[in-house]
N, C-alpha and C. Protein backbone atom coordinates (compact mmCIF):
# COMPACT_ATOMS: atom_id res chain seq x y z
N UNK A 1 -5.26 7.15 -14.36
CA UNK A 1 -4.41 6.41 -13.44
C UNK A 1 -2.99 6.43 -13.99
N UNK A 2 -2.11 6.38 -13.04
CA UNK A 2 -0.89 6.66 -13.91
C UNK A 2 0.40 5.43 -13.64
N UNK A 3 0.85 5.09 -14.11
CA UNK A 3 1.81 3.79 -13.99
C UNK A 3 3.02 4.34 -12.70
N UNK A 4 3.29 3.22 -11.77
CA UNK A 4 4.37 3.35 -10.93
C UNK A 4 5.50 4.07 -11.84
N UNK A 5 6.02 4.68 -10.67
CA UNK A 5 7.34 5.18 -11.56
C UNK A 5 8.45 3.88 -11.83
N UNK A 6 9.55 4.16 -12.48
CA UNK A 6 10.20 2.76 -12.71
C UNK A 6 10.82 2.78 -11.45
N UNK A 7 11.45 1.59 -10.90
CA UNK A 7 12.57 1.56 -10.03
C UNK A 7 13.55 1.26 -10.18
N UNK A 8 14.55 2.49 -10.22
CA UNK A 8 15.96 2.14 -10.66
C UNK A 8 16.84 1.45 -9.26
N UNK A 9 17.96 1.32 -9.75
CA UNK A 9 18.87 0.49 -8.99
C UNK A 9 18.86 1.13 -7.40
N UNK A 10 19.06 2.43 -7.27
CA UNK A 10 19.73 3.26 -5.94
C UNK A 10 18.03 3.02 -5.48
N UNK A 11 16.78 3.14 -6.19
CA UNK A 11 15.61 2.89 -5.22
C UNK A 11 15.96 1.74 -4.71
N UNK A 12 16.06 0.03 -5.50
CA UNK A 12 15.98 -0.70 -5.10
C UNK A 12 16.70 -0.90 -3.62
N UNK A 13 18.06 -0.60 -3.93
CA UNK A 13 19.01 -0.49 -3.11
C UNK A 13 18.23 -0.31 -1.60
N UNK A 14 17.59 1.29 -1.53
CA UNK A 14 16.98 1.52 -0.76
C UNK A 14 16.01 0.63 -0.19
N UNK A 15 15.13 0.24 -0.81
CA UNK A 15 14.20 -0.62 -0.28
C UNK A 15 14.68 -1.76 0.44
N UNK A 16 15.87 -2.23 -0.82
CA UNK A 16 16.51 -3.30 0.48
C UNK A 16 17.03 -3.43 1.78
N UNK A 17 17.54 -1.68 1.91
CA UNK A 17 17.90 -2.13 2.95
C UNK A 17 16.75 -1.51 4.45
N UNK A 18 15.25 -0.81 3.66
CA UNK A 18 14.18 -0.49 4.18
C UNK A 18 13.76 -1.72 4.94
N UNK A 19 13.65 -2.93 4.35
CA UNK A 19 13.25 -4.15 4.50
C UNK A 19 13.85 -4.71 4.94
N UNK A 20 15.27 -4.60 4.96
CA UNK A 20 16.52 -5.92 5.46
C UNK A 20 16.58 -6.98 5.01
N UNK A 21 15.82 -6.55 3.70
CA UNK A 21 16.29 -7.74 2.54
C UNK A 21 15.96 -7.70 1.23
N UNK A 22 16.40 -8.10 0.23
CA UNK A 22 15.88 -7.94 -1.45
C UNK A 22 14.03 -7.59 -1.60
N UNK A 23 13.57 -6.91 -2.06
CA UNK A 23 12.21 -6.92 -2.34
C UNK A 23 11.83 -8.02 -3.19
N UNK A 24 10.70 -8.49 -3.15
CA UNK A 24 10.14 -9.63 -3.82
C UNK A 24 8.98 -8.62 -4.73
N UNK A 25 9.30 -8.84 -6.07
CA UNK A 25 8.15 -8.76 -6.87
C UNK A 25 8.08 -7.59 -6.90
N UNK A 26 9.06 -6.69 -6.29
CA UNK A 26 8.85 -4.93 -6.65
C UNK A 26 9.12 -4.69 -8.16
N UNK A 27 7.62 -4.17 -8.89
CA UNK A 27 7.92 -3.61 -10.35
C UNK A 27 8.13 -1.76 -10.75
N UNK A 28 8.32 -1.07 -9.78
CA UNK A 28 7.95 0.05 -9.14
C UNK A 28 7.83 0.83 -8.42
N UNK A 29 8.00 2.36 -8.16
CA UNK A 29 7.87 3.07 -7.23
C UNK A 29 6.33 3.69 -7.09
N UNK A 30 5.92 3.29 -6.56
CA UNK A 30 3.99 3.87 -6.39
C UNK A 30 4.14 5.00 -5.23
N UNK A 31 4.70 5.47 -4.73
CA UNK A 31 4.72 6.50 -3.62
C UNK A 31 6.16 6.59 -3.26
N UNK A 32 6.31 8.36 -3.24
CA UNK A 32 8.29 8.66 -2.65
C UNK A 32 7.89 9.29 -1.31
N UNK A 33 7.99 8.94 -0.41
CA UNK A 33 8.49 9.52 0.94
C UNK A 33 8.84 10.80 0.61
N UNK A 34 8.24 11.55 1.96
CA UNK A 34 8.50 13.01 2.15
C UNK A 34 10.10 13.24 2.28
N UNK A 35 11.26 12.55 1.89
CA UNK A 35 12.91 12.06 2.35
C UNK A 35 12.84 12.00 0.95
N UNK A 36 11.95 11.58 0.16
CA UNK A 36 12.73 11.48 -1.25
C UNK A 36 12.75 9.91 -1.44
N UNK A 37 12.90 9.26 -0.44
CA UNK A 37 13.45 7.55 -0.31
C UNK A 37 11.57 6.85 -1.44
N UNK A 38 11.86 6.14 -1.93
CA UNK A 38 10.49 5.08 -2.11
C UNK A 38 9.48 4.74 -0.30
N UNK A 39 8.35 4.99 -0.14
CA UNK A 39 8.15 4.12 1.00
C UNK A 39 6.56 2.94 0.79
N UNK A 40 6.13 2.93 -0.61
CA UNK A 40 5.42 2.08 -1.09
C UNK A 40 6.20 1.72 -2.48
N UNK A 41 6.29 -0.16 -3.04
CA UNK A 41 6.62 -0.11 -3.96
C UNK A 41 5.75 -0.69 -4.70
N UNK A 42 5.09 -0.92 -6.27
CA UNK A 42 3.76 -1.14 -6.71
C UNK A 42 5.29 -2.83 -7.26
N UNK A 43 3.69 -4.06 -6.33
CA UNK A 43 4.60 -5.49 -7.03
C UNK A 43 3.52 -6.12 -7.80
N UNK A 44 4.30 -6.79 -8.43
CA UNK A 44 3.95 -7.80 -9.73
C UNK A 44 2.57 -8.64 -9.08
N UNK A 45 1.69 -8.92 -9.55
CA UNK A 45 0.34 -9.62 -9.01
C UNK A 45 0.65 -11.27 -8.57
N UNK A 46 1.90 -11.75 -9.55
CA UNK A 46 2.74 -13.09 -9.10
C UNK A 46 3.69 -12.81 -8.78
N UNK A 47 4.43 -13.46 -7.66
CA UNK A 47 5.83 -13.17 -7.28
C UNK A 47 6.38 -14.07 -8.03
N UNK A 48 8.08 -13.86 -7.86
CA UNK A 48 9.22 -14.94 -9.01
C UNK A 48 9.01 -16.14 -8.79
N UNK A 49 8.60 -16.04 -7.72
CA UNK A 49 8.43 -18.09 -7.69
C UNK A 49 6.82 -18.41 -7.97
N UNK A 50 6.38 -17.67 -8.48
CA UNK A 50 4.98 -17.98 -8.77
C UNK A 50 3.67 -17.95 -8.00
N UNK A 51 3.97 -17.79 -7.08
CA UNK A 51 3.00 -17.02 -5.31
C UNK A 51 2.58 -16.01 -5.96
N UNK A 52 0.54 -15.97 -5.76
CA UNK A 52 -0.55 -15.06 -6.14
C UNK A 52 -0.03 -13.91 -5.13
N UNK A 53 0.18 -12.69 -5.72
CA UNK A 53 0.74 -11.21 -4.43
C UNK A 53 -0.60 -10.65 -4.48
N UNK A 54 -1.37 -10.81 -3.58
CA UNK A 54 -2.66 -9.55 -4.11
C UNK A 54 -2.35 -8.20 -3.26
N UNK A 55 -1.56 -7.94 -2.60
CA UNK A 55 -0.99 -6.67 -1.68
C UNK A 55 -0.61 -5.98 -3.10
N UNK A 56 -0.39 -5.76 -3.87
CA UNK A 56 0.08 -4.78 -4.70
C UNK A 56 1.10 -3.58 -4.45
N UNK A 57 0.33 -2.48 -3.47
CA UNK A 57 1.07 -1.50 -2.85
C UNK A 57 1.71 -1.73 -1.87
N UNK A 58 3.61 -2.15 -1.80
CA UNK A 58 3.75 -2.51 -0.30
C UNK A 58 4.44 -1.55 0.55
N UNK A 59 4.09 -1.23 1.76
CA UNK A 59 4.55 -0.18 2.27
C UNK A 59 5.86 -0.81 2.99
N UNK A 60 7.27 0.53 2.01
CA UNK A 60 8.59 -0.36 2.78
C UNK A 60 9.24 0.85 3.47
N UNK A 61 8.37 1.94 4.18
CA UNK A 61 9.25 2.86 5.26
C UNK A 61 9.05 2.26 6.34
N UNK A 62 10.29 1.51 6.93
CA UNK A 62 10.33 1.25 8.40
C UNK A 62 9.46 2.04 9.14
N UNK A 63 9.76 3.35 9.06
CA UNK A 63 9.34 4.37 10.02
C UNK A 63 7.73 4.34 10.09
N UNK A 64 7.41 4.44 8.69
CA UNK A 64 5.79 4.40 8.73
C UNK A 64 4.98 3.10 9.06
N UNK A 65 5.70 1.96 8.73
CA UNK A 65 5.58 0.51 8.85
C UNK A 65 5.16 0.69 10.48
N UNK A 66 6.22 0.71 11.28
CA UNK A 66 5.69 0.63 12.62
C UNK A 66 5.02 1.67 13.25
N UNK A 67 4.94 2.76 12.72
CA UNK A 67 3.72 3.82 13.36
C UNK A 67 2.06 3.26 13.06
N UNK A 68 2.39 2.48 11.67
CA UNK A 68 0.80 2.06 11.69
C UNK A 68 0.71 0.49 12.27
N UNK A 69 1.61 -0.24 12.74
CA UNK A 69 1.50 -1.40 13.29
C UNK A 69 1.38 -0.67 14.98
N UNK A 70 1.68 0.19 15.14
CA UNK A 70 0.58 0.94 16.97
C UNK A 70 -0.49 0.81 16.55
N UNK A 71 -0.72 1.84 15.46
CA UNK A 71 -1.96 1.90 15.24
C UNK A 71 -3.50 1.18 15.08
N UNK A 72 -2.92 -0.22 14.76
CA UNK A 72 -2.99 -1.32 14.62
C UNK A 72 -3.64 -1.98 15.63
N UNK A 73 -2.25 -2.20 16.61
CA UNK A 73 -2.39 -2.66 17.86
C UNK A 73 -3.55 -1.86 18.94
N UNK A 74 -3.50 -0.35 18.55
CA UNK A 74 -4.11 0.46 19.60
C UNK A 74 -5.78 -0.16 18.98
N UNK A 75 -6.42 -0.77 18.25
CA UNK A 75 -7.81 -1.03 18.46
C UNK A 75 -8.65 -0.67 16.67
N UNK A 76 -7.57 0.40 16.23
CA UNK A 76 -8.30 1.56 14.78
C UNK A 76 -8.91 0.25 13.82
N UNK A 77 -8.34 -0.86 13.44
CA UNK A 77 -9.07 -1.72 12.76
C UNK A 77 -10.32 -2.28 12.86
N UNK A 78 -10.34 -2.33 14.22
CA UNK A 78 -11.89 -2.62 14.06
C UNK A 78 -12.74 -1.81 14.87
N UNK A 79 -12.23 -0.50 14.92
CA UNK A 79 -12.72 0.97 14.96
C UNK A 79 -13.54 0.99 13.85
N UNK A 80 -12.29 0.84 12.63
CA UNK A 80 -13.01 1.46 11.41
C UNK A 80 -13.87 0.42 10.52
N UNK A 81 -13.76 -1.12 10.93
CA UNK A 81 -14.52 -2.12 10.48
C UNK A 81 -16.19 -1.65 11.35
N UNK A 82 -16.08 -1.43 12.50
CA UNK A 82 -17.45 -1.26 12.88
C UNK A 82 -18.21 0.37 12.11
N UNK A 83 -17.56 1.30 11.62
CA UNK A 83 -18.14 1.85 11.18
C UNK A 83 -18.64 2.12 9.71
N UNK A 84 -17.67 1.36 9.05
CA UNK A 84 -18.41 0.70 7.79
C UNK A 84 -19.59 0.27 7.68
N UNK A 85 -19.67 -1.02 8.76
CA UNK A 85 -21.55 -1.43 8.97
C UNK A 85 -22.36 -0.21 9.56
N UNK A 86 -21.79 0.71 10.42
CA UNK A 86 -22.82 1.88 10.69
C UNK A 86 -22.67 3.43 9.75
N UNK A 87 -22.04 2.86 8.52
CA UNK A 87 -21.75 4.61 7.75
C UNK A 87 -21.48 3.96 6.11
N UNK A 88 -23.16 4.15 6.04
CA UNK A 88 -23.02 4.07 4.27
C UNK A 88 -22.24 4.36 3.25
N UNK A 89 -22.46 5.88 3.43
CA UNK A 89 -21.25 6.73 2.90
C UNK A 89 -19.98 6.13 2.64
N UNK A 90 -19.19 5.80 3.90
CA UNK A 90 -18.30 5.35 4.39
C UNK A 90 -18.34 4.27 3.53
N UNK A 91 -18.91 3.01 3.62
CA UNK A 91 -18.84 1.60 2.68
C UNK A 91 -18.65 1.73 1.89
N UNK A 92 -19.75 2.85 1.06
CA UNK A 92 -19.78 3.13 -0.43
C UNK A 92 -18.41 3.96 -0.96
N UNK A 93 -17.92 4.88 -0.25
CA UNK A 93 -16.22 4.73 -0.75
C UNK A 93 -15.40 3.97 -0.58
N UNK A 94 -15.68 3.20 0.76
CA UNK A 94 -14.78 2.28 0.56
C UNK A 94 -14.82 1.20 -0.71
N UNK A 95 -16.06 0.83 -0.92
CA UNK A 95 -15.91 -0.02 -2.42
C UNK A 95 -15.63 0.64 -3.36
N UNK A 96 -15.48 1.53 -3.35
CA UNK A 96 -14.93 2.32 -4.50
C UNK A 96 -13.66 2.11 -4.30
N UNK A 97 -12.62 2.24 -3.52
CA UNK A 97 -11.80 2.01 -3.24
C UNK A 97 -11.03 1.05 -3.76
N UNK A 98 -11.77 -0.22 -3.58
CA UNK A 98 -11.75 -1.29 -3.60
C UNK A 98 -11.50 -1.42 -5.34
N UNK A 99 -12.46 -0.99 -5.96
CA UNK A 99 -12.26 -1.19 -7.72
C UNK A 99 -11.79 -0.39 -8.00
N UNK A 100 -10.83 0.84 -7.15
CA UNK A 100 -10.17 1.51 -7.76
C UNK A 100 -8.62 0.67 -7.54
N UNK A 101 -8.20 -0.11 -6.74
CA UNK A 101 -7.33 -0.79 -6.32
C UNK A 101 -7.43 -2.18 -7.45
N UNK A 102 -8.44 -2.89 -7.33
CA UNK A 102 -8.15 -3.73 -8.52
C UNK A 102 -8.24 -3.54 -9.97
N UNK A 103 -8.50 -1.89 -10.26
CA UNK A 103 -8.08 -1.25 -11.73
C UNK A 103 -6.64 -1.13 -11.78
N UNK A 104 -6.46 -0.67 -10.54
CA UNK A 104 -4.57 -0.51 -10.86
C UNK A 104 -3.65 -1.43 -10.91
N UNK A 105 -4.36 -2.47 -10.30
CA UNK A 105 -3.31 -4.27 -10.23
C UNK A 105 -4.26 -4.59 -11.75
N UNK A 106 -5.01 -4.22 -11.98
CA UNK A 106 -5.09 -5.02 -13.59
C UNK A 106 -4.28 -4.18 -14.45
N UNK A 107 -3.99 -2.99 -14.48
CA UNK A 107 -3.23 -2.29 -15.35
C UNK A 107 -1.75 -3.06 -15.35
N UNK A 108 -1.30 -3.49 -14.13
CA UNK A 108 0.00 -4.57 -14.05
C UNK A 108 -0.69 -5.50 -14.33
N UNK A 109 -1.71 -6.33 -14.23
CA UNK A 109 -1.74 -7.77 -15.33
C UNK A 109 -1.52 -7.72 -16.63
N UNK A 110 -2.26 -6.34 -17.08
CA UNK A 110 -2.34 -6.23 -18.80
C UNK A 110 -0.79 -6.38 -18.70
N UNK A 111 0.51 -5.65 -18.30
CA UNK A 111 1.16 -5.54 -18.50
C UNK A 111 2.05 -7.10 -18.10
N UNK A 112 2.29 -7.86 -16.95
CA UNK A 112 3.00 -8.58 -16.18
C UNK A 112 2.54 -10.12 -16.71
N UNK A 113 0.59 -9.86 -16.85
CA UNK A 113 0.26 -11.41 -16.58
C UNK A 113 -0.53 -11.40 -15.56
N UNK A 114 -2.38 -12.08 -15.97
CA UNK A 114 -2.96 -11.94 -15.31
C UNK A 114 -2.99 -12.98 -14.52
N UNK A 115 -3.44 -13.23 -13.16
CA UNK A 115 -3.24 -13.90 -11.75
C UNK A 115 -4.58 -14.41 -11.40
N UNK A 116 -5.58 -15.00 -12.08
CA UNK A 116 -6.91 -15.62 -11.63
C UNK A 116 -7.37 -15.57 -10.14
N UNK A 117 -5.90 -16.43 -9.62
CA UNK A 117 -6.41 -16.60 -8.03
C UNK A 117 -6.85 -15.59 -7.39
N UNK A 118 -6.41 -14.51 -7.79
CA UNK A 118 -6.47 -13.00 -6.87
C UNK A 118 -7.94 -12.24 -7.35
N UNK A 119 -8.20 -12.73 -8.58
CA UNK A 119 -9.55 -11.86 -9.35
C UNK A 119 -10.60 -11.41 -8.35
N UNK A 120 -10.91 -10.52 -8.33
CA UNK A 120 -11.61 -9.86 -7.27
C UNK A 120 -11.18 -9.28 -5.68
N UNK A 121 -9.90 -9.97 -5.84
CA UNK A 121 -9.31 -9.75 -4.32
C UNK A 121 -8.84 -8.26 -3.83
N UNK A 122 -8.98 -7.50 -3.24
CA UNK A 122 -7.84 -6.17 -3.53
C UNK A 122 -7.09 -6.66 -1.90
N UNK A 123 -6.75 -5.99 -1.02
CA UNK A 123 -6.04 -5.89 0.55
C UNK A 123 -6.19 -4.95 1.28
N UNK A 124 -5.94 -5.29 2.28
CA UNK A 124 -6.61 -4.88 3.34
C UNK A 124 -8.19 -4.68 4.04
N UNK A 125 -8.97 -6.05 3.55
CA UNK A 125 -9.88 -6.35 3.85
C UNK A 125 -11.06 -5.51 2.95
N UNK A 126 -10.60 -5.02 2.11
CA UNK A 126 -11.61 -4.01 1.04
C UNK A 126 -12.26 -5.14 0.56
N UNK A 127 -13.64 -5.31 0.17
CA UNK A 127 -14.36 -3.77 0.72
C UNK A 127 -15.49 -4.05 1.73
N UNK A 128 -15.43 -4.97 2.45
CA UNK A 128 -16.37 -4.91 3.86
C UNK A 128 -15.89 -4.74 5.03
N UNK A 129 -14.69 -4.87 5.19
CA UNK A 129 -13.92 -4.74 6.36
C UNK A 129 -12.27 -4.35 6.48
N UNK A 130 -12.01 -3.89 7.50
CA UNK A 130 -10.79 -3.55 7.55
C UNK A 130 -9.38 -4.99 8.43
N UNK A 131 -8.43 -5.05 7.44
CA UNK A 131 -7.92 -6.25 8.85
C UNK A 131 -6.33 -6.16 8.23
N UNK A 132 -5.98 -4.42 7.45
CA UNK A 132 -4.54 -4.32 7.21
C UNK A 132 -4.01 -2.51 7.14
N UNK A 133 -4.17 -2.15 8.22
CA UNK A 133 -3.48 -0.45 7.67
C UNK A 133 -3.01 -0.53 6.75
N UNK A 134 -1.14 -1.49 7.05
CA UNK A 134 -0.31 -1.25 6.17
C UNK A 134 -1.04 -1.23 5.14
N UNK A 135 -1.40 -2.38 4.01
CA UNK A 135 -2.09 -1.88 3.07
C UNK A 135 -2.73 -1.07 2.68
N UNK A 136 -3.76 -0.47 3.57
CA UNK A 136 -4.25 0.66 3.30
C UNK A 136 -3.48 1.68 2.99
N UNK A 137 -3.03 1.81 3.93
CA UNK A 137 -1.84 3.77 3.33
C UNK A 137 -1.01 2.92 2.40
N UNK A 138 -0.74 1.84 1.58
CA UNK A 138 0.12 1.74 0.70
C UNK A 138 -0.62 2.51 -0.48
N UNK A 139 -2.15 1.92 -0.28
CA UNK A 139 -2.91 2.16 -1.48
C UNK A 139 -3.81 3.76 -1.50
N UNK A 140 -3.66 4.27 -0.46
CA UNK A 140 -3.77 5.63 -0.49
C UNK A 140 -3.16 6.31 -0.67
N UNK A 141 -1.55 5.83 -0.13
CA UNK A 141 -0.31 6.86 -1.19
C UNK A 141 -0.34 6.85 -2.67
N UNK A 142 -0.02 5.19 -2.97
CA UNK A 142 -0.11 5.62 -4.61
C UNK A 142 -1.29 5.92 -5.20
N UNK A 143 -2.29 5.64 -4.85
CA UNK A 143 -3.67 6.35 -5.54
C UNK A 143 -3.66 7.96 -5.26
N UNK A 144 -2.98 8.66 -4.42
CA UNK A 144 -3.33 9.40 -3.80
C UNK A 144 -4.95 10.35 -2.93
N UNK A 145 -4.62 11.21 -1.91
CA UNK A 145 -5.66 11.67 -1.52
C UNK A 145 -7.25 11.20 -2.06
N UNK A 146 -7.71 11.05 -1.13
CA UNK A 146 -9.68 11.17 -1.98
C UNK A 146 -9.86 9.89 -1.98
N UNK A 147 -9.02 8.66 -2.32
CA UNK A 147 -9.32 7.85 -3.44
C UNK A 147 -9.66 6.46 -2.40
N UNK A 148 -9.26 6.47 -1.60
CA UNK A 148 -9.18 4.98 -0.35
C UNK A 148 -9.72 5.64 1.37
N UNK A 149 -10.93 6.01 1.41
CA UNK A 149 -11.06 6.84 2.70
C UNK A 149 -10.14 6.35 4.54
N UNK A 150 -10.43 5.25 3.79
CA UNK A 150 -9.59 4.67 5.08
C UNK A 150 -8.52 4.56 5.45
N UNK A 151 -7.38 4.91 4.37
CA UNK A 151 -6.09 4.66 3.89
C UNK A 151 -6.04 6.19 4.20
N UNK A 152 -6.62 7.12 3.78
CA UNK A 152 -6.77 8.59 4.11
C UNK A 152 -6.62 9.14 5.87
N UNK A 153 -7.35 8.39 6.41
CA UNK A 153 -7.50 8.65 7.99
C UNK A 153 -5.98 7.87 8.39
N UNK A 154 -5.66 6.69 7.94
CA UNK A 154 -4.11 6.45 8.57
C UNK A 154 -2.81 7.07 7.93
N UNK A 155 -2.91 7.46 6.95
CA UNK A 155 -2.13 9.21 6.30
C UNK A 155 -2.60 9.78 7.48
N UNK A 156 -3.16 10.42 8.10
CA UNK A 156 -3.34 11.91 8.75
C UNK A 156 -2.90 11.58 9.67
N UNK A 157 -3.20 10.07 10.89
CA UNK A 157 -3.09 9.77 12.00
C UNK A 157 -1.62 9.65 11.86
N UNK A 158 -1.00 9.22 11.37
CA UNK A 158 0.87 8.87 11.36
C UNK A 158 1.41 11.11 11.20
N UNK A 159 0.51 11.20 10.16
CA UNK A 159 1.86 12.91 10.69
C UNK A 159 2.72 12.64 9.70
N UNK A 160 3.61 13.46 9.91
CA UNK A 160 4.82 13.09 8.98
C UNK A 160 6.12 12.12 9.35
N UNK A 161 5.66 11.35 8.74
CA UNK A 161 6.82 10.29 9.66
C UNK A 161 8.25 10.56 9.15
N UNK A 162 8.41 11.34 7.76
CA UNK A 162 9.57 11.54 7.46
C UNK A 162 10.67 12.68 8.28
N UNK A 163 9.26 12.82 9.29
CA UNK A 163 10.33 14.30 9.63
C UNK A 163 11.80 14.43 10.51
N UNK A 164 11.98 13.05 10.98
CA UNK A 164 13.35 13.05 11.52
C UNK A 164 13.97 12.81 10.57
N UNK A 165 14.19 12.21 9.69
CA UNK A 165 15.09 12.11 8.28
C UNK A 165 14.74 11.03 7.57
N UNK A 166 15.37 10.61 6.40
CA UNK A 166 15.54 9.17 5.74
C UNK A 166 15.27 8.24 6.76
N UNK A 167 14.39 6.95 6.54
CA UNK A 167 14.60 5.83 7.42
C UNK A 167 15.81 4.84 7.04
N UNK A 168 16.58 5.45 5.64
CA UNK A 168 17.58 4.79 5.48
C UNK A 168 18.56 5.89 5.49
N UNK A 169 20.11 5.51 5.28
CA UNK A 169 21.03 6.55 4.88
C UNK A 169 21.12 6.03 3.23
N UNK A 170 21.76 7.08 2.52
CA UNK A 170 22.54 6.66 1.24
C UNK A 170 24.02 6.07 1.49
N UNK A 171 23.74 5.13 0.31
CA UNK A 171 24.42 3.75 0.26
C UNK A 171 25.83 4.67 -0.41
C-alpha cells in the first residue's frame, strides 16, 4: 500500500477552489486527475475541530462529483446494493474492499492518531450495502483498479471526465 502523495500548496490551492472552499482535514493527494489537478484527497481520520472523518478518500473533481451524483440519482445504488445480496462473489470483494479501505485509514492513524469512533467503519456503505458512489470511486482511485469492485463499475460508467479540461484553471 503506498502513502498519499504529499499535498503541496498549488494542490491545495486547487482543491480549494475544486470545492469553493478550504479543504478540511486534507493530509494528501490519493488520486491525480487525468488534467494533472488532485480529484481525491486522502483526510485525516479526525478533522481540526475534532469530528470522527471516516470518508477518508474525498472526491474533490467538480466534474466527477456531479457525474456520479446522476448516477446516483439515476437508481445504480441500489442497483448495486440488490446485487450484493444476489452475487456472492460480488459481497466477497466487496468486503475485501472494505478491509482494504480500513488498512489504509489505519496506516493514517498509525501516523495522525487513532479515531475509536470510526473502528470498523469504512464509507460508502461497505461492506453490505451501497448508499455513497462518491466514496466509492474516491476509494477505487486511490487504491487503484481490482481493489473496490464497486468503485470500479463507477470509474468505467463516468468515462473520462477529464476530457474537456481542468475542472479548475491555474491560479
Amino acid at each position: 500500500m503506498s502513502a498519499p502523495e504529499p499535498l503541496s500548496e498549488a494542490d491545495r490551492e486547487a482543491v480549494r477552489r475544486q470545492l469553493g472552499r478550504p479543504p478540511r482535514g486534507a493530509v494528501g493527494v490519493a488520486h491525480r486527475c487525468g488534467c494533472g489537478k488532485p480529484d481525491v484527497v486522502a483526510t485525516a481520520p479526525r478533522l481540526e475541530d475534532g469530528t470522527p472523518f471516516p470518508t477518508t478518500f474525498y472526491l474533490t473533481c467538480p466534474a466527477a462529483a456531479s457525474l456520479v451524483g446522476t448516477l446516483e440519482a439515476s437508481g445504480t445504488m441500489r442497483e448495486m446494493s440488490a446485487r450484493l445480496e444476489d452475487d456472492e462473489d460480488l459481497a466477497a470483494s466487496y468486503g475485501a474492499a472494505h478491509a482494504d479501505f480500513l488498512a489504509r485509514r489505519g496506516e493514517l492513524e498509525r501516523e495522525l492518531g487513532e479515531v475509536p469512533e470510526i473502528a470498523g467503519t469504512s464509507a460508502g456503505g461497505m461492506p453490505t450495502r451501497v448508499k455513497c458512489l462518491h466514496a466509492l470511486l474516491g476509494h477505487a482511485l486511490a487504491a487503484g483498479p481490482g481493489v473496490n469492485p464497486l468503485g470500479d463499475e463507477v470509474r468505467e460508467a463516468l468515462g473520462p471526465w477529464w476530457a474537456k479540461g481542468s475542472c479548475v484553471d491555474d491560479a
